[in-house]
Protein backbone atom coordinates (compact mmCIF):
# COMPACT_ATOMS: atom_id res chain seq x y z
CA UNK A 1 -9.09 35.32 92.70
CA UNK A 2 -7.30 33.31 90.28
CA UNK A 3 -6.62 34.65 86.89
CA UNK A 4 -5.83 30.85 85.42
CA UNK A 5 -9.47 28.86 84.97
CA UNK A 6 -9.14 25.20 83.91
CA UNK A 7 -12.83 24.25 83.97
CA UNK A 8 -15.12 25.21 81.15
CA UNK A 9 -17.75 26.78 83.64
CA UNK A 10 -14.95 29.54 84.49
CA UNK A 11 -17.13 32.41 86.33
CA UNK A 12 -14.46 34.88 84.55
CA UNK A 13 -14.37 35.69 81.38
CA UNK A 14 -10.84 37.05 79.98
CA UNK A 15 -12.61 40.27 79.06
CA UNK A 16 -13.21 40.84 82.89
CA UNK A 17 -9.95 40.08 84.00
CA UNK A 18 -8.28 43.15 83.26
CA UNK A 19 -11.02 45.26 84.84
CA UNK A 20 -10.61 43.63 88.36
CA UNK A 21 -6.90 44.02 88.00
CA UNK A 22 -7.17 47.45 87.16
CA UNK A 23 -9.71 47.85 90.30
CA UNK A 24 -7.26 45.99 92.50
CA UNK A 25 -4.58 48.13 91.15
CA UNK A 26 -6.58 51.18 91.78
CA UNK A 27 -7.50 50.57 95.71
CA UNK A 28 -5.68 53.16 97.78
CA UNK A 29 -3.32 51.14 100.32
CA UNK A 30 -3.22 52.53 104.17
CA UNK A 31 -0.02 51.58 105.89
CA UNK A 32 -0.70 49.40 108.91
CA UNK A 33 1.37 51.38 111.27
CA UNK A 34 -1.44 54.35 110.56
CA UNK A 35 -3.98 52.15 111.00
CA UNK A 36 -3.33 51.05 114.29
CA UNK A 37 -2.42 54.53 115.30
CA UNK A 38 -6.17 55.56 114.05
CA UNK A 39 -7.72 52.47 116.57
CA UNK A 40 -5.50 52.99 119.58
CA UNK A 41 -6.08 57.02 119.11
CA UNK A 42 -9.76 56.40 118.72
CA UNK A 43 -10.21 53.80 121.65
CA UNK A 44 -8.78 56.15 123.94
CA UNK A 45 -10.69 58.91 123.20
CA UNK A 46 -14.04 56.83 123.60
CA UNK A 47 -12.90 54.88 126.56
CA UNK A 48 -15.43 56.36 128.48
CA UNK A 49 -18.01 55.37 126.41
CA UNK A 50 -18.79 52.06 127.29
CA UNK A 51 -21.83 50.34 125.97
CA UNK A 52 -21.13 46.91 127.65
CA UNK A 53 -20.30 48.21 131.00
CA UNK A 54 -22.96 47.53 133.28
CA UNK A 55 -24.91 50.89 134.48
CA UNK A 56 -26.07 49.47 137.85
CA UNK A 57 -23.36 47.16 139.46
CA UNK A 58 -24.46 44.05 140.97
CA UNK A 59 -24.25 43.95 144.84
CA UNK A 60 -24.08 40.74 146.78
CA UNK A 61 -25.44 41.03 150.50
């Protein structure tokens, strides 16, 4: 979002710019190291749990 408007239709109003910084400002941050931890950690406990893997496999005579 950009806090500097040059048209006179500006969506933002300088009264709501503070609020989304202080929203921004207030988002809790999750390192990306523990992210990707959380995903590898998760996909391998639910590896077995494949919903795209085919139930009946296809055999060619």
């Amino acid at each position: 979002i950009s806090l500097y408007c040059y048209q006179s239709n500006c969506c933002f109003h300088h009264e709501e710019i503070p609020q989304l910084l202080r929203k921004s400002a207030s988002i809790e941050r999750v390192k990306i190291s523990n992210v990707s931890a959380n995903v590898v950690h998760n996909c391998e406990q639910h590896m077995k749990n494949n919903p795209f893997e085919d139930k009946k496999p296809c055999i060619v005579l």
